[in-house]
Protein backbone atom coordinates (compact mmCIF):
# COMPACT_ATOMS: atom_id res chain seq x y z
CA UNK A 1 -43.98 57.54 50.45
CA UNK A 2 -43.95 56.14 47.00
CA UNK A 3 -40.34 57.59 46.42
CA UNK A 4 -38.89 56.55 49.63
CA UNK A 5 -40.35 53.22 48.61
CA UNK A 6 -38.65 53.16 45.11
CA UNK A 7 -35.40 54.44 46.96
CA UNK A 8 -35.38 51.71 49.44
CA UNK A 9 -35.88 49.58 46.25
CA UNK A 10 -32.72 50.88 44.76
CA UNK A 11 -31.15 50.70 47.35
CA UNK A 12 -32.01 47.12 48.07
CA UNK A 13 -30.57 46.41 44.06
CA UNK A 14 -27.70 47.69 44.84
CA UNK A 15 -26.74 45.89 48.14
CA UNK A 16 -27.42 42.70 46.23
CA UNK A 17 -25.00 43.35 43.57
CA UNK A 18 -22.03 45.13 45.90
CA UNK A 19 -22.58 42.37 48.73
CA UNK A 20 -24.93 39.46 47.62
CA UNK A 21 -22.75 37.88 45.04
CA UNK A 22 -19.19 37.72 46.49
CA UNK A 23 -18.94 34.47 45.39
CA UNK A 24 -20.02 35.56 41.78
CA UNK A 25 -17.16 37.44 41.57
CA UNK A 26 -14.10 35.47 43.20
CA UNK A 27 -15.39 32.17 41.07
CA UNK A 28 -15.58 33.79 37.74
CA UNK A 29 -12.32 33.12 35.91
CA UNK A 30 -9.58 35.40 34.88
CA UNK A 31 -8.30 36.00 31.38
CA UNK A 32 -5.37 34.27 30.72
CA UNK A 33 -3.75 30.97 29.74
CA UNK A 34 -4.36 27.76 31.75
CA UNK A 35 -2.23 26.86 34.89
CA UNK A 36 -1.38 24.75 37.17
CA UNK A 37 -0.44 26.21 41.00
CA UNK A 38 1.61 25.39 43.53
CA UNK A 39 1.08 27.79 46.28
CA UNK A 40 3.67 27.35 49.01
CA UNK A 41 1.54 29.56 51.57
CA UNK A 42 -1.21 27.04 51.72
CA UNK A 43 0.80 23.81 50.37
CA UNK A 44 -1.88 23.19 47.95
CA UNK A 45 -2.15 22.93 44.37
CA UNK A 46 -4.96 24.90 42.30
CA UNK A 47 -6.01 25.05 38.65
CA UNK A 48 -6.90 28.36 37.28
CA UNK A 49 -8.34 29.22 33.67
CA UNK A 50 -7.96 25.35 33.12
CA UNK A 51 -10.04 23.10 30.53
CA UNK A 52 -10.39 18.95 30.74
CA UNK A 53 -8.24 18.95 27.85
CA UNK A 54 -5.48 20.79 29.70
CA UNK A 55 -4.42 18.57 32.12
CA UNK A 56 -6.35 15.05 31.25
CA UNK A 57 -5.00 13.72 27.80
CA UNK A 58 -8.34 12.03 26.23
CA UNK A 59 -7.22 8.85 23.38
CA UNK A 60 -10.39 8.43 21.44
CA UNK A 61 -10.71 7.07 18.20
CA UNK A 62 -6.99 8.17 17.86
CA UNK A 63 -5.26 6.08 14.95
CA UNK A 64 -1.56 4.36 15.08
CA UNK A 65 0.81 7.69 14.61
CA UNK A 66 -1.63 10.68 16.31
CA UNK A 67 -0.31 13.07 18.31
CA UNK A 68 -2.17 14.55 21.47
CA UNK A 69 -0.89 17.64 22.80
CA UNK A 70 -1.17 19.59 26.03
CA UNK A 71 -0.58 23.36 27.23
CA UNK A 72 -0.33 24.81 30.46
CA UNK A 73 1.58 27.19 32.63
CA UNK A 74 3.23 25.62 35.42
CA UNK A 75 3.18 28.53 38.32
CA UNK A 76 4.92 28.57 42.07
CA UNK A 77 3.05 30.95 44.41
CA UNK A 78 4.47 32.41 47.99
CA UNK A 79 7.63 29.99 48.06
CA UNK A 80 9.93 31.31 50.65
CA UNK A 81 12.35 28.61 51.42
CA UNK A 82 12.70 26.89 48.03
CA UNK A 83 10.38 23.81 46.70
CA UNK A 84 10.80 21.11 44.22
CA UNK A 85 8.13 20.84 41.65
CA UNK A 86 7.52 17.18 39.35
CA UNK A 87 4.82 14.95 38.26
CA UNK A 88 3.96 11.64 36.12
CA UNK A 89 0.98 10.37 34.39
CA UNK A 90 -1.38 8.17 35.78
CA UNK A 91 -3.41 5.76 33.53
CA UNK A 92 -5.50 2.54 33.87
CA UNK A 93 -4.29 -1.04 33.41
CA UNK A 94 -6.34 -0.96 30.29
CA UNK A 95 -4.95 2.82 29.23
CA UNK A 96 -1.57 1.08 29.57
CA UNK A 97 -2.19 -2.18 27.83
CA UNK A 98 -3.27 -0.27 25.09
CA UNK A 99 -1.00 3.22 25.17
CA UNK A 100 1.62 1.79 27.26
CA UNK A 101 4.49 1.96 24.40
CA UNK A 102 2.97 5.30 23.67
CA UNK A 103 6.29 7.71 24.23
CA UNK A 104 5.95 11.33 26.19
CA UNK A 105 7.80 14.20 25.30
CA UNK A 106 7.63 17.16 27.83
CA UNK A 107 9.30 20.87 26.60
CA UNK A 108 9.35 24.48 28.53
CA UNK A 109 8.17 27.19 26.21
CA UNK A 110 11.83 27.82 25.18
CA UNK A 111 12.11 24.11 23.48
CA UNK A 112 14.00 23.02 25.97
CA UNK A 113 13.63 19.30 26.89
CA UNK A 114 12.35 18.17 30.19
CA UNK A 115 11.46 14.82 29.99
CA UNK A 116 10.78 11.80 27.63
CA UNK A 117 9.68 7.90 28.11
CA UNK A 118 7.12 6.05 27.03
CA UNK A 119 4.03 6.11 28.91
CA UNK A 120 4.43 3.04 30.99
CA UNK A 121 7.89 4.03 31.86
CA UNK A 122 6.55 7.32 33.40
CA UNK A 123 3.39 6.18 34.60
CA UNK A 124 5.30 3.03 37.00
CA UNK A 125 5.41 3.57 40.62
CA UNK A 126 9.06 2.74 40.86
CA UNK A 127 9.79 5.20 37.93
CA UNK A 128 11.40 8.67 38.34
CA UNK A 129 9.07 11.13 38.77
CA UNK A 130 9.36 14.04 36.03
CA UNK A 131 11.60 16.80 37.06
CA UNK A 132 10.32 20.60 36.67
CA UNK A 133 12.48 22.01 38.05
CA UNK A 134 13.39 23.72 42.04
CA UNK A 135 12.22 27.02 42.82
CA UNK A 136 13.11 29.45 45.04
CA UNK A 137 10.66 32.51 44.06
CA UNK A 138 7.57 33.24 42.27
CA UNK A 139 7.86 32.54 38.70
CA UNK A 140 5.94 30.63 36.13
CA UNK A 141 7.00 28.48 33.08
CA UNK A 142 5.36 27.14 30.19
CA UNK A 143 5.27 23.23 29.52
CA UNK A 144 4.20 21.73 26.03
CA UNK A 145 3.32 17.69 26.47
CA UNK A 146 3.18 15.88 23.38
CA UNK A 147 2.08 11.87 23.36
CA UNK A 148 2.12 10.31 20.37
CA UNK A 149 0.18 7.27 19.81
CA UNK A 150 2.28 4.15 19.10
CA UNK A 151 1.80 2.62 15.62
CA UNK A 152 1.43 -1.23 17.22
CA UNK A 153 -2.00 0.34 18.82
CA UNK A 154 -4.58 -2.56 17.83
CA UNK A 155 -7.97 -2.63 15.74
CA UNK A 156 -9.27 -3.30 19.06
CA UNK A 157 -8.32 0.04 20.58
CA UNK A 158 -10.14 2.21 17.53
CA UNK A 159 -13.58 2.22 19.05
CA UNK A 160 -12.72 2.55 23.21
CA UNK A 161 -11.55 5.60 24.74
CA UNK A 162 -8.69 5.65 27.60
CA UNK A 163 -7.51 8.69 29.51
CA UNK A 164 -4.33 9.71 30.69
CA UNK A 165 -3.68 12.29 33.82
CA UNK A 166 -1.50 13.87 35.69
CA UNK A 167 -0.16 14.22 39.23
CA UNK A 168 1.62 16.77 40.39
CA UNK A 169 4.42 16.98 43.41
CA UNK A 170 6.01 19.45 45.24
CA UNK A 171 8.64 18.58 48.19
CA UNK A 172 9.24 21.68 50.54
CA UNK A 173 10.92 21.19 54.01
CA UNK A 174 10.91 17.42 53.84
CA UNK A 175 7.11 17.03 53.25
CA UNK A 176 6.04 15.98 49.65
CA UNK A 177 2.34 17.44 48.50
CA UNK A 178 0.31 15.66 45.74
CA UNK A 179 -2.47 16.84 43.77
CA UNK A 180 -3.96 14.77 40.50
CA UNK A 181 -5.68 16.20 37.54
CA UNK A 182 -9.18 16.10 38.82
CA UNK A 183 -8.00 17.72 41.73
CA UNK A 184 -7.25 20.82 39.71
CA UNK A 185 -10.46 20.93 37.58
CA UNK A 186 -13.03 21.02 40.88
CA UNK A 187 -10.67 23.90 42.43
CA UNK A 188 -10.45 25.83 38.83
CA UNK A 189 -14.69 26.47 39.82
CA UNK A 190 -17.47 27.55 37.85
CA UNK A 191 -18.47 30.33 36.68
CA UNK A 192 -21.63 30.96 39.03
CA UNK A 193 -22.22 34.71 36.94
CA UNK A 194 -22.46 32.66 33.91
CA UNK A 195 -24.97 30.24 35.84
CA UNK A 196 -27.12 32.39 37.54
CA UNK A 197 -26.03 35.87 36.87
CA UNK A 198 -28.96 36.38 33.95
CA UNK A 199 -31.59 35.00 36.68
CA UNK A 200 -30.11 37.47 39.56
CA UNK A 201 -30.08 40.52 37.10
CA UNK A 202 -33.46 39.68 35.30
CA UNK A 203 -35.21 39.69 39.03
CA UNK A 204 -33.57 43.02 40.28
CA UNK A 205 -34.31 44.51 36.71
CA UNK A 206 -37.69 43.08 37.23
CA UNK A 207 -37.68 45.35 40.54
CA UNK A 208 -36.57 48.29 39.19
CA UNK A 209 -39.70 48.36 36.33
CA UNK A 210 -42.32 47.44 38.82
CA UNK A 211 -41.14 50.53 41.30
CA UNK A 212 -40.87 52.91 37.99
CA UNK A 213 -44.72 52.33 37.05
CA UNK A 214 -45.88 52.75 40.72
CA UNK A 215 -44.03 55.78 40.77
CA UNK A 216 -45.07 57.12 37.23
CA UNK A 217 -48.82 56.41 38.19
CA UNK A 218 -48.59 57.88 41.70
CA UNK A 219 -47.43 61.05 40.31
């Protein structure tokens, strides 16, 4: 009785961890650099492996002539008929009264230049949205953003903080799909094994030693 017990016990363990924790699994992230997703299959955008600091370009206590710089992969996912990928900053009135004059250099991982303005340039609604490029198959490419702080920034700047993100745009078959920065971070997902994966495994372990002494004293 006291075996079939323990069995059933085991047993029990072991659906937990095969079954219990799907979401364990699918959340934790991969290995790998950050990136940034456009998946033509669901016309979405998703972040993967990505930090704040990837995608949201944080001016603190920066001083006339910094440089901030941002790395990322830029991926397209499932495209079948082609799609158009592109994206600008977005800032605050205050970001841009402060940074505006701040200029924006974007370069693929071969050095190549993309795109270059200052920040309000980029960041206006009637300016031209920053070209990555049109692609018609899987394929990934690495983009490098470098800001560099402009050297009129103010005294009064030194102790505030001002943040500049990004939206991203594809265009496929005449519809246009938009996803910002923040966007990306809540898909990219926790990871729930970090979170609660020593509570799970410290109860079934817990389990597993309790059923071991009834079955070493019942012998």
């Amino acid at each position: 009785m006291v075996k079939r017990l323990f069995a059933t016990m085991v047993a029990a363990c072991a659906f937990v961890l095969a079954f219990g924790l799907p979401s364990v699994a699918c959340a934790a992230p991969a290995v790998g650099e950050p990136l940034v997703v456009y998946d033509g299959a669901a016309k979405a955008w998703h972040g993967e492996n990505l930090q704040e600091q990837d995608v949201i370009a944080t001016a603190a206590d920066v001083l006339p002539g910094d440089v901030i710089v941002q790395e990322f992969q830029l991926a397209a996912r499932h495209v079948e008929r082609g799609v158009t990928l592109s994206m600008r900053p977005d800032a605050s009135g205050a970001t841009l009264d402060a940074l505006g004059d701040a200029t924006i250099e974007v370069r693929d991982d071969a050095g190549s230049l993309v795109a270059q303005g200052t920040l309000t340039e980029l960041a206006s609604a009637e300016g031209a949205l920053l070209a990555l490029g049109a692609y018609t198959a899987d394929s990934a490419r690495g983009l490098r953003i470098t800001m560099a702080v402009p050297t009129s920034l103010g005294n009064e700047a030194q102790d505030q903080s001002y943040e500049i993100k990004w939206i991203f745009t594809a265009q496929e078959d005449g519809e246009s799909v938009s996803a910002g920065s923040d966007d990306l971070l809540a898909q990219t997902g926790d990871n729930l094994l970090s979170t609660y994966g020593p509570f799970v495994f410290g109860v079934l372990g817990v389990l597993l030693i309790t059923g071991a002494i009834i079955l070493k004293k019942r012998r």
